[in-house]
C-alpha atoms as a PDB file:
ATOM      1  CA  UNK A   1     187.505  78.191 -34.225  1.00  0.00           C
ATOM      2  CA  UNK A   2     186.059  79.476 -37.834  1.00  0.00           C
ATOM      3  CA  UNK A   3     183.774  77.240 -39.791  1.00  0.00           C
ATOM      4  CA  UNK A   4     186.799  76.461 -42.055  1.00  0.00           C
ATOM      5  CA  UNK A   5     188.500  74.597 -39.702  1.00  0.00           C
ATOM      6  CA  UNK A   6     185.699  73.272 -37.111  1.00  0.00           C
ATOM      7  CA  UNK A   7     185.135  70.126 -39.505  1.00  0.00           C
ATOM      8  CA  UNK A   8     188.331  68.650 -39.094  1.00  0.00           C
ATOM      9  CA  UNK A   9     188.852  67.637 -35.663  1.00  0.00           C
ATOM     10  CA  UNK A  10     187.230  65.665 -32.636  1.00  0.00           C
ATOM     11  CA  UNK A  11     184.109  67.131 -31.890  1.00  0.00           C
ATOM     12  CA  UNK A  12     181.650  66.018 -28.905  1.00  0.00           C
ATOM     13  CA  UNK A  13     178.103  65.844 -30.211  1.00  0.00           C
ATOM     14  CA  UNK A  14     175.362  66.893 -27.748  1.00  0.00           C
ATOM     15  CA  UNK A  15     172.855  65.925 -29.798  1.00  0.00           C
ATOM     16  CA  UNK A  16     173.711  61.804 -29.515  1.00  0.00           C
ATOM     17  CA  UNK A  17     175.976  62.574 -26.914  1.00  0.00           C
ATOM     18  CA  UNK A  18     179.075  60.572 -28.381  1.00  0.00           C
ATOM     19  CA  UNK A  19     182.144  61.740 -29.883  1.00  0.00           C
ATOM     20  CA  UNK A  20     182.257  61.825 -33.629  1.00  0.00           C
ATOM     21  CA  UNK A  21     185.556  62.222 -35.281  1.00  0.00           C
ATOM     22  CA  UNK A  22     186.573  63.648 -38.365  1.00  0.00           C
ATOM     23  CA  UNK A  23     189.186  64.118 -40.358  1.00  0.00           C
ATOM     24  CA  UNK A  24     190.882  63.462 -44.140  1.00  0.00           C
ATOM     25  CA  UNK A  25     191.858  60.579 -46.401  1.00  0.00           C
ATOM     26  CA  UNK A  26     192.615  60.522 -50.205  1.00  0.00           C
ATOM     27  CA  UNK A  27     190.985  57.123 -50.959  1.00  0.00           C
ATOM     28  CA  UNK A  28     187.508  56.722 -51.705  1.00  0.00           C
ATOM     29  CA  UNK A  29     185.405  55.005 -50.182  1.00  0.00           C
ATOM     30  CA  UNK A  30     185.746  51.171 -50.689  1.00  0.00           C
ATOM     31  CA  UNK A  31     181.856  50.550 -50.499  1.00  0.00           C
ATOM     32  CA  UNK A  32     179.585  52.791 -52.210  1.00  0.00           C
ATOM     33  CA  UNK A  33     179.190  56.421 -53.368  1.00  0.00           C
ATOM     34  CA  UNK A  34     176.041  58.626 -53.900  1.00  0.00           C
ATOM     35  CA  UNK A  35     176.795  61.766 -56.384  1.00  0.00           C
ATOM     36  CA  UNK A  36     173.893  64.005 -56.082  1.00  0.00           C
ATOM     37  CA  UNK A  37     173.536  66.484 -59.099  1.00  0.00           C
ATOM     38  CA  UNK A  38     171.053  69.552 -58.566  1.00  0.00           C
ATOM     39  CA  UNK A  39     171.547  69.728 -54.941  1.00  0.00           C
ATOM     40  CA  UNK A  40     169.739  72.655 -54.556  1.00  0.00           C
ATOM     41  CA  UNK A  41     166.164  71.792 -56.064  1.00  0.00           C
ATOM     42  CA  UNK A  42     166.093  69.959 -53.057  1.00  0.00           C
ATOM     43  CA  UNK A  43     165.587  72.862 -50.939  1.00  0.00           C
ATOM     44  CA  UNK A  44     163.443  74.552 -53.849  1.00  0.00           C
ATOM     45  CA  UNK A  45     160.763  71.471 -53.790  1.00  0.00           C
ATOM     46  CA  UNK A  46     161.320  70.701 -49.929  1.00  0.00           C
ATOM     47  CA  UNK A  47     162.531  67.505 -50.323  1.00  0.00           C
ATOM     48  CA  UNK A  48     162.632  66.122 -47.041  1.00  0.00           C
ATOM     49  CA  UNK A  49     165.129  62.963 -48.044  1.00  0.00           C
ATOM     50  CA  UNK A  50     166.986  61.329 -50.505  1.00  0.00           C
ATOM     51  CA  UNK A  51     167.016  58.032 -50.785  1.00  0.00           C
ATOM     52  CA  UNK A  52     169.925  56.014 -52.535  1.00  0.00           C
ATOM     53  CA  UNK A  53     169.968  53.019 -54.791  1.00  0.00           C
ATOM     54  CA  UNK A  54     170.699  49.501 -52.648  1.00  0.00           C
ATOM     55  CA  UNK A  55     174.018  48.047 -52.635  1.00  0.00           C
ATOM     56  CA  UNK A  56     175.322  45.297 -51.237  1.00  0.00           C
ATOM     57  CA  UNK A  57     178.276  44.251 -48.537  1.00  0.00           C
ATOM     58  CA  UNK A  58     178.964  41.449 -46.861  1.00  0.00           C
ATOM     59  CA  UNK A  59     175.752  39.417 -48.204  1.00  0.00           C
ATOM     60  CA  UNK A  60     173.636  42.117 -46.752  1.00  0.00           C
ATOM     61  CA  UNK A  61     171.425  44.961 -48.873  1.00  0.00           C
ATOM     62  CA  UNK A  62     171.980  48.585 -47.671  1.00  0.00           C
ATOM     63  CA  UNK A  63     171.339  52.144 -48.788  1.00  0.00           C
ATOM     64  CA  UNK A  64     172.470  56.030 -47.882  1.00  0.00           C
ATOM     65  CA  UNK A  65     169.212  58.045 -46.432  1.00  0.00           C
ATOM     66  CA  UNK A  66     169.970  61.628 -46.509  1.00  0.00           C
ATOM     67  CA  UNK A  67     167.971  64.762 -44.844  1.00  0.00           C
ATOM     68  CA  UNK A  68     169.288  67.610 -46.431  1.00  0.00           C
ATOM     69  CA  UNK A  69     167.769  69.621 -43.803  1.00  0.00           C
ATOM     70  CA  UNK A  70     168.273  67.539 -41.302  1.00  0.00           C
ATOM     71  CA  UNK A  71     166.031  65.294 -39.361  1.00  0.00           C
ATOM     72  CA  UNK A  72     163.737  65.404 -36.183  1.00  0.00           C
ATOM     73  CA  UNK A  73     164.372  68.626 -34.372  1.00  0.00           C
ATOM     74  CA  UNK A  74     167.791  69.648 -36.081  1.00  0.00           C
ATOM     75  CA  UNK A  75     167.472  72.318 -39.316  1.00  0.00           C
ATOM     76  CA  UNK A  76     170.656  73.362 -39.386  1.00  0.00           C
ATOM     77  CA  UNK A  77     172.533  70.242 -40.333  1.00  0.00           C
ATOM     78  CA  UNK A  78     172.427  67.627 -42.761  1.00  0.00           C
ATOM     79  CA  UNK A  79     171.720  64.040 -41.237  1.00  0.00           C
ATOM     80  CA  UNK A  80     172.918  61.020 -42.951  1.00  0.00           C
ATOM     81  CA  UNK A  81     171.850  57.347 -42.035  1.00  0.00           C
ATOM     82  CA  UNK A  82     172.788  53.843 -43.082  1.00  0.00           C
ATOM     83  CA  UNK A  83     169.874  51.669 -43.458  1.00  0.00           C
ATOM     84  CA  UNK A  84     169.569  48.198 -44.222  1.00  0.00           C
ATOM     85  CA  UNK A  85     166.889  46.894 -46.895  1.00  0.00           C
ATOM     86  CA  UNK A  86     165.443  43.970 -48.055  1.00  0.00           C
ATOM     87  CA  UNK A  87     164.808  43.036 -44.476  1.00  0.00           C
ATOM     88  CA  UNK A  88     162.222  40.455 -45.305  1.00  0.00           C
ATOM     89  CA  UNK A  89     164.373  38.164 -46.799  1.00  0.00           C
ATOM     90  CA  UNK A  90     166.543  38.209 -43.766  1.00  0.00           C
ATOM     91  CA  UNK A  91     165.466  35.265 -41.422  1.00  0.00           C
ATOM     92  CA  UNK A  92     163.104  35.595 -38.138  1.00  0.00           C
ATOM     93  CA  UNK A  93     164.987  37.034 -35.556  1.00  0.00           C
ATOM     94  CA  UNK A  94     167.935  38.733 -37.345  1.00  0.00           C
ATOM     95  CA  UNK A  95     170.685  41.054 -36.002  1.00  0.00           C
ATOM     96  CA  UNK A  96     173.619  42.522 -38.061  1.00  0.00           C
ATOM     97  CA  UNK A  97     176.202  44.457 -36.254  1.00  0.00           C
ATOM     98  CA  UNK A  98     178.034  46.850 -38.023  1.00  0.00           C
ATOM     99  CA  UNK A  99     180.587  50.228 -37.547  1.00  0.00           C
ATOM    100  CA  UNK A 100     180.467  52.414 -40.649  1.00  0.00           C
ATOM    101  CA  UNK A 101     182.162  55.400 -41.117  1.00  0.00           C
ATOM    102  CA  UNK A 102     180.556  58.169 -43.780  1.00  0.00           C
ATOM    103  CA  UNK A 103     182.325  60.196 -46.259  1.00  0.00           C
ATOM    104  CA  UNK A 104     181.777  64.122 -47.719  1.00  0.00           C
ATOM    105  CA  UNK A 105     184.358  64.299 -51.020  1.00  0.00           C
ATOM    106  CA  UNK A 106     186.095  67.744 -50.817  1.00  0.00           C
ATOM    107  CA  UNK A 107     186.296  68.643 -54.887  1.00  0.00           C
ATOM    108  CA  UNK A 108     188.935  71.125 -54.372  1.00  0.00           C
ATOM    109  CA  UNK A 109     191.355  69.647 -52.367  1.00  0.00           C
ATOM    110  CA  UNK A 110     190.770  65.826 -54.097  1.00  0.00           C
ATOM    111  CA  UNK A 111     190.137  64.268 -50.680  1.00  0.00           C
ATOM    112  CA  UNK A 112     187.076  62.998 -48.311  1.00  0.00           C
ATOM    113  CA  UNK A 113     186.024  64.153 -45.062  1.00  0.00           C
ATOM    114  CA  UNK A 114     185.473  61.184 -43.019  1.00  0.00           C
ATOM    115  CA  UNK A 115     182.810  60.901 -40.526  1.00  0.00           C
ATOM    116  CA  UNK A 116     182.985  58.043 -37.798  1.00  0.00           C
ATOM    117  CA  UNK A 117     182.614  57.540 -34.292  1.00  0.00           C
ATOM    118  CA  UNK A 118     184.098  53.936 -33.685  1.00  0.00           C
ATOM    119  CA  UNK A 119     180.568  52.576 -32.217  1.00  0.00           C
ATOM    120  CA  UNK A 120     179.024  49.043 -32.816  1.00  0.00           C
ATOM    121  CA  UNK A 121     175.521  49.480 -34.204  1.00  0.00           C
ATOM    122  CA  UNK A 122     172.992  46.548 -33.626  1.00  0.00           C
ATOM    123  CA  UNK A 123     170.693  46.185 -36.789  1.00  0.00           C
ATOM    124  CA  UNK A 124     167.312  44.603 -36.327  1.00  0.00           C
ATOM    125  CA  UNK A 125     163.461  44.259 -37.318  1.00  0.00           C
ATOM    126  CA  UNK A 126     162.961  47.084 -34.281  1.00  0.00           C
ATOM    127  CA  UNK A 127     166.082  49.436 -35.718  1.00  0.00           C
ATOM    128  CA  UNK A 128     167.121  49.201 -39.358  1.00  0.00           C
ATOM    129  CA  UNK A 129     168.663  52.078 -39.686  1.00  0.00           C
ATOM    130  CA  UNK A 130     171.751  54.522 -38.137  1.00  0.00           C
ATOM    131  CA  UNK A 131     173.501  57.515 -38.532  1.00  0.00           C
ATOM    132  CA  UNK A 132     174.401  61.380 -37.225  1.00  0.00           C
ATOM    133  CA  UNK A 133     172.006  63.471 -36.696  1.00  0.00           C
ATOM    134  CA  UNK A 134     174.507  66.212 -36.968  1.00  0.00           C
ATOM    135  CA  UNK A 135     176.689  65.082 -39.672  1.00  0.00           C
ATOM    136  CA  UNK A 136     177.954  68.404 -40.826  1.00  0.00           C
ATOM    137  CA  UNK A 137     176.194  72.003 -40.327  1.00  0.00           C
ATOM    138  CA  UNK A 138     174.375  74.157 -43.152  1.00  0.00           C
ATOM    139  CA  UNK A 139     177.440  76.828 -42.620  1.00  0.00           C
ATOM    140  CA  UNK A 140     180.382  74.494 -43.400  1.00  0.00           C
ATOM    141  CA  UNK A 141     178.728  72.574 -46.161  1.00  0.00           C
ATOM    142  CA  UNK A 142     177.717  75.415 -48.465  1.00  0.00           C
ATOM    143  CA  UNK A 143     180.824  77.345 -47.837  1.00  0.00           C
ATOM    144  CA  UNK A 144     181.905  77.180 -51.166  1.00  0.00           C
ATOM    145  CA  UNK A 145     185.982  77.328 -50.043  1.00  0.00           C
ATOM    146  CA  UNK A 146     185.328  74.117 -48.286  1.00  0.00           C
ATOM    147  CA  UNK A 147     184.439  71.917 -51.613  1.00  0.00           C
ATOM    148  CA  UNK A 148     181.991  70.143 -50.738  1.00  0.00           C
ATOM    149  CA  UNK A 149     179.535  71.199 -52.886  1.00  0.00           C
ATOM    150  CA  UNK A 150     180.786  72.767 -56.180  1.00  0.00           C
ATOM    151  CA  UNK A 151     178.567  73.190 -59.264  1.00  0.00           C
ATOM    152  CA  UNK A 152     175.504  72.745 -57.198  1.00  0.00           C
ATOM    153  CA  UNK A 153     177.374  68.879 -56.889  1.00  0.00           C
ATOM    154  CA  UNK A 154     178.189  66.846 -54.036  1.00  0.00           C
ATOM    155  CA  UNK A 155     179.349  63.307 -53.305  1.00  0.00           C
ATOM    156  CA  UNK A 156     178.639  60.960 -49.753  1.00  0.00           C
ATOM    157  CA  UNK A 157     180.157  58.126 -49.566  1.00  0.00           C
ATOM    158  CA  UNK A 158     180.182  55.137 -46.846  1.00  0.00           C
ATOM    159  CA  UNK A 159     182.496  52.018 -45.488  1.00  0.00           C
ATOM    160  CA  UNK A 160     180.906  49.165 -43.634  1.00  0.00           C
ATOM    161  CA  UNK A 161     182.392  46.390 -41.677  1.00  0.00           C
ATOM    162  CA  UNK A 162     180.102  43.907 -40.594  1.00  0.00           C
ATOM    163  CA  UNK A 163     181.229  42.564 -37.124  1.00  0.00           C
ATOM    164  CA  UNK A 164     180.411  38.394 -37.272  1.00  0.00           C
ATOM    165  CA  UNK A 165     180.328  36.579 -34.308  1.00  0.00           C
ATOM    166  CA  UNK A 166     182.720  33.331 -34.340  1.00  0.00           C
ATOM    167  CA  UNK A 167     181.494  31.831 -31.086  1.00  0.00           C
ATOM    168  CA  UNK A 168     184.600  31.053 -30.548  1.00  0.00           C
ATOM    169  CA  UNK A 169     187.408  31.838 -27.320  1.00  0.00           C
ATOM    170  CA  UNK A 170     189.236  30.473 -24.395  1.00  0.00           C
ATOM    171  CA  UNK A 171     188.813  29.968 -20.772  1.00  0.00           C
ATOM    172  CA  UNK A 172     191.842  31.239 -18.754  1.00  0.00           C
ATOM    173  CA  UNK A 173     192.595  29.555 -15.478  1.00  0.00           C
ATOM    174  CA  UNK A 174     195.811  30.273 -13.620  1.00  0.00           C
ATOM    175  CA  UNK A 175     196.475  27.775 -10.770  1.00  0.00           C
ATOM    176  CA  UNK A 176     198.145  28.466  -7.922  1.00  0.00           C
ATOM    177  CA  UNK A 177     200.813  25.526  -6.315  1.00  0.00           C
ATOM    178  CA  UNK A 178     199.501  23.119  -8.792  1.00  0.00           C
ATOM    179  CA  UNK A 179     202.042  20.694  -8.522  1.00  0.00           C
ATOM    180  CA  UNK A 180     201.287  18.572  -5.299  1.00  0.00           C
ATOM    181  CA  UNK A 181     205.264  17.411  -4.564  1.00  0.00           C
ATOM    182  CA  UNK A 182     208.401  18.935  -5.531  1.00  0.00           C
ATOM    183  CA  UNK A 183     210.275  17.283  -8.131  1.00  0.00           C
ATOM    184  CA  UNK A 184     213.703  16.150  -7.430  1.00  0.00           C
ATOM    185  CA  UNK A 185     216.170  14.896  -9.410  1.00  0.00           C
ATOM    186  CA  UNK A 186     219.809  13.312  -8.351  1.00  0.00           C
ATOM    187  CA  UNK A 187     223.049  12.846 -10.680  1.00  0.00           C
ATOM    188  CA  UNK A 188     225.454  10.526  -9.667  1.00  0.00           C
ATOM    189  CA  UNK A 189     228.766  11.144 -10.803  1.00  0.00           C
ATOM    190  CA  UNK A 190     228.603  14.289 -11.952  1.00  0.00           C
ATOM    191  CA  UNK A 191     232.228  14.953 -12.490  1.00  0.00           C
ATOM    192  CA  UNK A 192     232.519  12.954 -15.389  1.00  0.00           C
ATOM    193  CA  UNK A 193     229.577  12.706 -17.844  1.00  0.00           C
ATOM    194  CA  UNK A 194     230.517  13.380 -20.912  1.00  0.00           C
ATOM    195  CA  UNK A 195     227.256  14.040 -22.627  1.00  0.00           C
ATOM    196  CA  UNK A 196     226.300  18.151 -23.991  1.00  0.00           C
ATOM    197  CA  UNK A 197     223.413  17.410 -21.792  1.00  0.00           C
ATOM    198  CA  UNK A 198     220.776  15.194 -19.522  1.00  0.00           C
ATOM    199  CA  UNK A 199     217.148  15.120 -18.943  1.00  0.00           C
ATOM    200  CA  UNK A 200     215.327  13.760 -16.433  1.00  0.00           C
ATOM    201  CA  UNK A 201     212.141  12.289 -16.204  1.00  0.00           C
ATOM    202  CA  UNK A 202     209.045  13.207 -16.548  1.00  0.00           C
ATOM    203  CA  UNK A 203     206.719  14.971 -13.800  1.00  0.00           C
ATOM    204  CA  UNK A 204     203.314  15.950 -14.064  1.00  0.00           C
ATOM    205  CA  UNK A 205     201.585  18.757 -12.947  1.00  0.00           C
ATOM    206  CA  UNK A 206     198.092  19.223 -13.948  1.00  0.00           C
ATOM    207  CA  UNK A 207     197.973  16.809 -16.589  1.00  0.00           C
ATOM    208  CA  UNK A 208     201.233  17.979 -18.434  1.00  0.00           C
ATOM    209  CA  UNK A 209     204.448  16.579 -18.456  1.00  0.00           C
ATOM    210  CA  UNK A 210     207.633  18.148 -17.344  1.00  0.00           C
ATOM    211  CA  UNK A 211     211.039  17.508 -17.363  1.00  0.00           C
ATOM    212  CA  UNK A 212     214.643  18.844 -16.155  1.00  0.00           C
ATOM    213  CA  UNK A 213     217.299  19.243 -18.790  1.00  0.00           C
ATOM    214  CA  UNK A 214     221.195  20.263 -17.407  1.00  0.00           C
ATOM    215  CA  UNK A 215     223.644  21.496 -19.550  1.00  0.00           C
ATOM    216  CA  UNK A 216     226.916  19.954 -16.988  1.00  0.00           C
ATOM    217  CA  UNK A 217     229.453  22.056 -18.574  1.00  0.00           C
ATOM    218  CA  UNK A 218     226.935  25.104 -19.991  1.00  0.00           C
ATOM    219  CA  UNK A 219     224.888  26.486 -22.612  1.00  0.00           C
ATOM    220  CA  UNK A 220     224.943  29.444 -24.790  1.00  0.00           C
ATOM    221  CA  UNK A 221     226.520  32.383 -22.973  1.00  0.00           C
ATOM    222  CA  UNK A 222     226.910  30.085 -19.399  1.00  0.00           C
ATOM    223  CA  UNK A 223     228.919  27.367 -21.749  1.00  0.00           C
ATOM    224  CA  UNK A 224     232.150  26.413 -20.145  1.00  0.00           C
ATOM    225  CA  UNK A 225     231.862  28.569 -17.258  1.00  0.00           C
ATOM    226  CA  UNK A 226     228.547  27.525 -15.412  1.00  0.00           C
ATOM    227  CA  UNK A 227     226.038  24.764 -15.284  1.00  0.00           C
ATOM    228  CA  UNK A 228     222.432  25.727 -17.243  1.00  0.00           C
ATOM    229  CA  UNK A 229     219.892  24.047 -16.029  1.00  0.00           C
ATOM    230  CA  UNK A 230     216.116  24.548 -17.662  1.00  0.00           C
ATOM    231  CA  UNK A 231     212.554  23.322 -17.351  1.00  0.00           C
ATOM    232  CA  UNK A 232     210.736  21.978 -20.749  1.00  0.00           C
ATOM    233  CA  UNK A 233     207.733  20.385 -21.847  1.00  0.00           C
ATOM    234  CA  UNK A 234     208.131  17.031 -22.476  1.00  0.00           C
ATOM    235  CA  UNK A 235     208.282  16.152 -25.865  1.00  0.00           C
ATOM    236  CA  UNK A 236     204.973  13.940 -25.698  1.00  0.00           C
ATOM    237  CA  UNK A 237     202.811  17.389 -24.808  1.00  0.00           C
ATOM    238  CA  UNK A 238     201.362  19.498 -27.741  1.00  0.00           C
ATOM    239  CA  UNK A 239     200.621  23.541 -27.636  1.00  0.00           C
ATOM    240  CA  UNK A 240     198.456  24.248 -30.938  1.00  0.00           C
ATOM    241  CA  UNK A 241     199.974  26.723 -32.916  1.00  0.00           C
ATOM    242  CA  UNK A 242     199.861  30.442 -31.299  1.00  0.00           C
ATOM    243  CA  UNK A 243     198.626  29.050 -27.997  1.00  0.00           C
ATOM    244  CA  UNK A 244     201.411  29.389 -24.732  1.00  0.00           C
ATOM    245  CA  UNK A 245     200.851  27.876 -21.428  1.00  0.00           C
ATOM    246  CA  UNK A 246     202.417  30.061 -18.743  1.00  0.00           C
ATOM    247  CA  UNK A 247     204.676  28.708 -15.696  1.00  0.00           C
ATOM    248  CA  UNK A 248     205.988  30.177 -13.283  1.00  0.00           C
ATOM    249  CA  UNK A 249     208.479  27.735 -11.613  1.00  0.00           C
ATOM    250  CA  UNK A 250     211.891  27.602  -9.267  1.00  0.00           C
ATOM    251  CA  UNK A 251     214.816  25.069 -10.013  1.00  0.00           C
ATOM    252  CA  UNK A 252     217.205  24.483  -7.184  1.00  0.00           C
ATOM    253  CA  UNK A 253     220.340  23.149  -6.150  1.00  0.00           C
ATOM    254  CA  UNK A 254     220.907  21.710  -2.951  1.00  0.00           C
ATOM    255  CA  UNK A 255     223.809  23.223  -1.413  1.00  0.00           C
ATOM    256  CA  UNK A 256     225.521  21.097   1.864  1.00  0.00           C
ATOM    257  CA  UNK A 257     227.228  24.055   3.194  1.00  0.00           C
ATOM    258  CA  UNK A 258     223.822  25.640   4.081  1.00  0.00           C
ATOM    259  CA  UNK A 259     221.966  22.767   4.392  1.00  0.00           C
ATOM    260  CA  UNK A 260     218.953  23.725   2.280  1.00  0.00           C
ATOM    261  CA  UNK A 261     218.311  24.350  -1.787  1.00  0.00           C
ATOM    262  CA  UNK A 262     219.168  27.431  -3.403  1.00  0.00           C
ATOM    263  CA  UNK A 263     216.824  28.372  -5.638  1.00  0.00           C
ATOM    264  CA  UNK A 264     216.398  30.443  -8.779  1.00  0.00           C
ATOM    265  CA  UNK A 265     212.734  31.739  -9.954  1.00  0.00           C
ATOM    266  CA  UNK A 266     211.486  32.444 -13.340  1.00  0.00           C
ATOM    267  CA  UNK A 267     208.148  32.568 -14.979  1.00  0.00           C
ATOM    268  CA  UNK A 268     207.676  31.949 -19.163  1.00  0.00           C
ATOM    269  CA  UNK A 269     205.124  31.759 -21.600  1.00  0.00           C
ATOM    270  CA  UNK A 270     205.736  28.451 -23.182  1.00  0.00           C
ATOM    271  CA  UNK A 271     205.201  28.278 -27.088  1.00  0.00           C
ATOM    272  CA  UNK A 272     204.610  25.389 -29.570  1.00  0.00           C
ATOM    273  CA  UNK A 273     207.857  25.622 -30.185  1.00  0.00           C
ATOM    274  CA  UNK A 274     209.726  26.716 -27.055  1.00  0.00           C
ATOM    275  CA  UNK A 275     212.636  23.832 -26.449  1.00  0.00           C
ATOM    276  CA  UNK A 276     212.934  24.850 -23.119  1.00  0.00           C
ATOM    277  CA  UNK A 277     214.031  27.588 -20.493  1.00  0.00           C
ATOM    278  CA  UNK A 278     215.415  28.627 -17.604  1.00  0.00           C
ATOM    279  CA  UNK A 279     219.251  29.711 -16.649  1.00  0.00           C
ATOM    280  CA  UNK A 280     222.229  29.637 -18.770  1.00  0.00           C
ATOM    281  CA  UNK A 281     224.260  30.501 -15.926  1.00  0.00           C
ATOM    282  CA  UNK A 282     222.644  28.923 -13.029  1.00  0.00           C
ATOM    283  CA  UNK A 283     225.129  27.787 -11.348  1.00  0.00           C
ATOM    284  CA  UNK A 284     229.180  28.812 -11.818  1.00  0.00           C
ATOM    285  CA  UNK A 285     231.789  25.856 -12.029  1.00  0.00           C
ATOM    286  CA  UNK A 286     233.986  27.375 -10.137  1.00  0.00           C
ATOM    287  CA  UNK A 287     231.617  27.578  -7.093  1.00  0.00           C
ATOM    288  CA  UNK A 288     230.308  23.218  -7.815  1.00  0.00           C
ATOM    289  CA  UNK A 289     232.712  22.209  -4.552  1.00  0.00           C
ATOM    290  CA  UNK A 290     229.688  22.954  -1.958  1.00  0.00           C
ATOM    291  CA  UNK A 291     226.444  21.086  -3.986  1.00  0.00           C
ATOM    292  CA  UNK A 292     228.402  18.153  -4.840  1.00  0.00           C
ATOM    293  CA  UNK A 293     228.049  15.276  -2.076  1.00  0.00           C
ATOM    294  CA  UNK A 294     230.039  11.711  -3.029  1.00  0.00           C
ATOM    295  CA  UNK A 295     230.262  13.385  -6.682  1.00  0.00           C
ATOM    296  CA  UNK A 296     225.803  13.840  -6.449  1.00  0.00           C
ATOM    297  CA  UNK A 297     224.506  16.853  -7.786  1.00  0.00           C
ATOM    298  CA  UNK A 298     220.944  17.107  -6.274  1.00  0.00           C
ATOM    299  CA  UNK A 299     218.266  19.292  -7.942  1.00  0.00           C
ATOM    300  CA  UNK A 300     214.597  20.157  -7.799  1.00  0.00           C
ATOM    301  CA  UNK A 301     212.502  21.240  -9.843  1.00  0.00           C
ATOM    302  CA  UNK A 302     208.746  23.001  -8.578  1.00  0.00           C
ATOM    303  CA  UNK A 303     206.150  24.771 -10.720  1.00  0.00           C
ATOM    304  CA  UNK A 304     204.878  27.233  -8.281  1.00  0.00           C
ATOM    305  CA  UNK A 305     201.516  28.777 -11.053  1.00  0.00           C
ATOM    306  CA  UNK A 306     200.440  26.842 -14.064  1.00  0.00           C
ATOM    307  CA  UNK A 307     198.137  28.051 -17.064  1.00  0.00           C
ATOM    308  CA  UNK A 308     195.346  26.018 -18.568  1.00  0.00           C
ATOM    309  CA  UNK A 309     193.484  26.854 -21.515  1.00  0.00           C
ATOM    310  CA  UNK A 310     189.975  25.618 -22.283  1.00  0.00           C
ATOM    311  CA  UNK A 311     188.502  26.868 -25.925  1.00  0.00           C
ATOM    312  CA  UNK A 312     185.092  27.184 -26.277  1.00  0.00           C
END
């Protein structure tokens, strides 16, 4: 790969053994820019770095360090740190956690070069200030054709984003059989209610309420053809918004040709606003003549894994 193209891709540097990637954007940078005029007295007087003016993001005073020869051990590259100032007015014991990416403005093509790696930094009293080591060689930036420095001119830029901690989550717990007896539920006369639907009472399991609901003559696609028969929250229980409790639960019908329940299995995420669900065709009318006893339609209802949510 020639030098023109080597700056615009993933590369793995060996020097902070990480991967850095590059590539373009046309927007600036949102945060701060540092033009540098002259570039080349800095060579002719040695300079070992360039300092910028402080700025400020997110309440907190930075500023662009730049080693135009690079720093430590490495000549051939230009290293570029973020560095936070003002520290003493931060308070005893202070840590700001930040991922910044770095910019290079190409003046021919009207774009930036961006520089990031993705990586949390932890900024302290012990470490105030970050960066590559390697942030672009000698070769590629004085390549005139590459446009990053043009008139003896260049431009670095940076973005910050300062990573606050909110302190604030959730405990997951997933039980397993939580509910301690199956709930069943018996309809007399079946054959003639009248009403779109029933619901039965309530049941709890692990401090929430649940109830049955049965659509007798179907809902949505199963209406008129089957029974739909769903488990809901009852109306008593509240899910703050964007919060779901999972269940994983089976409703059954008892059948008296086989002598036991049949039952159907289905697990949800239940929402704040979630009504209910289960089986729009759970059972078809055509097939009631074997889980009807004395006109009794007997059902169950057993939540076999239940979600709780504790926020911290």
């Amino acid at each position: 790969m020639d030098d023109n193209m080597s700056y615009d891709d993933t590369i793995n540097d060996e020097q902070q053994h990480e991967i850095i990637t590059r590539s373009r954007r046309v927007d600036p940078p949102s945060h701060y820019a540092f033009k540098i005029d002259s570039y080349s007295v800095f060579s002719e007087i040695e300079m070992k770095k360039c300092e910028s003016g402080d700025f400020e993001v997110d309440g907190y005073k930075w500023k662009l360090i730049l080693y135009p020869n690079g720093d430590e051990e490495v000549q051939d590259h230009i290293s570029l740190y973020l560095a936070i100032s003002a520290k003493d007015n931060l308070p005893l014991g202070w840590e700001v956690r930040v991922i910044f990416r770095f910019f290079i403005f190409d003046q021919i093509r009207d774009n930036y070069l961006t520089i990031q790696d993705g990586k949390m930094r932890r900024y302290s009293k012990m470490k105030s200030e970050h960066g590559f080591t390697q942030l672009l060689s000698h070769n590629i930036f004085n390549k005139a054709s590459n446009g990053f420095l043009v008139d003896n001119s260049c431009t670095f830029g940076v973005e910050i984003s300062v990573l606050k901690a909110s302190n604030k989550g959730e405990i997951l717990t997933i039980y397993k059989e939580p509910q301690q007896d199956t709930f069943f539920w018996s309809i007399y006369s079946f054959s003639v209610k009248i009403n779109e639907f029933y619901i039965s009472e309530p049941f709890n399991v692990k401090g929430r309420q649940w109830r049955m609901v049965i659509y007798p003559n179907g809902h949505s696609r199963g209406k008129t053809s089957h029974i739909s028969l769903y488990l809901r929250l009852d109306s008593s229980e509240t899910i703050p918004l964007g919060k779901k409790i999972y269940a994983k639960f089976l409703l059954g019908v008892y059948n008296f040709v086989a002598k036991k329940y049949i039952d159907k299995s289905k697990e949800v995420w239940f929402a704040a606003t979630s009504t209910g669900n289960g089986f729009h065709e759970f059972l078809s009318r055509k097939d009631m003549s074997p889980h009807l006893q004395n006109d009794v339609l007997y059902l169950k209802a057993r939540i076999v894994a239940m979600s709780a949510v504790e926020e911290f």
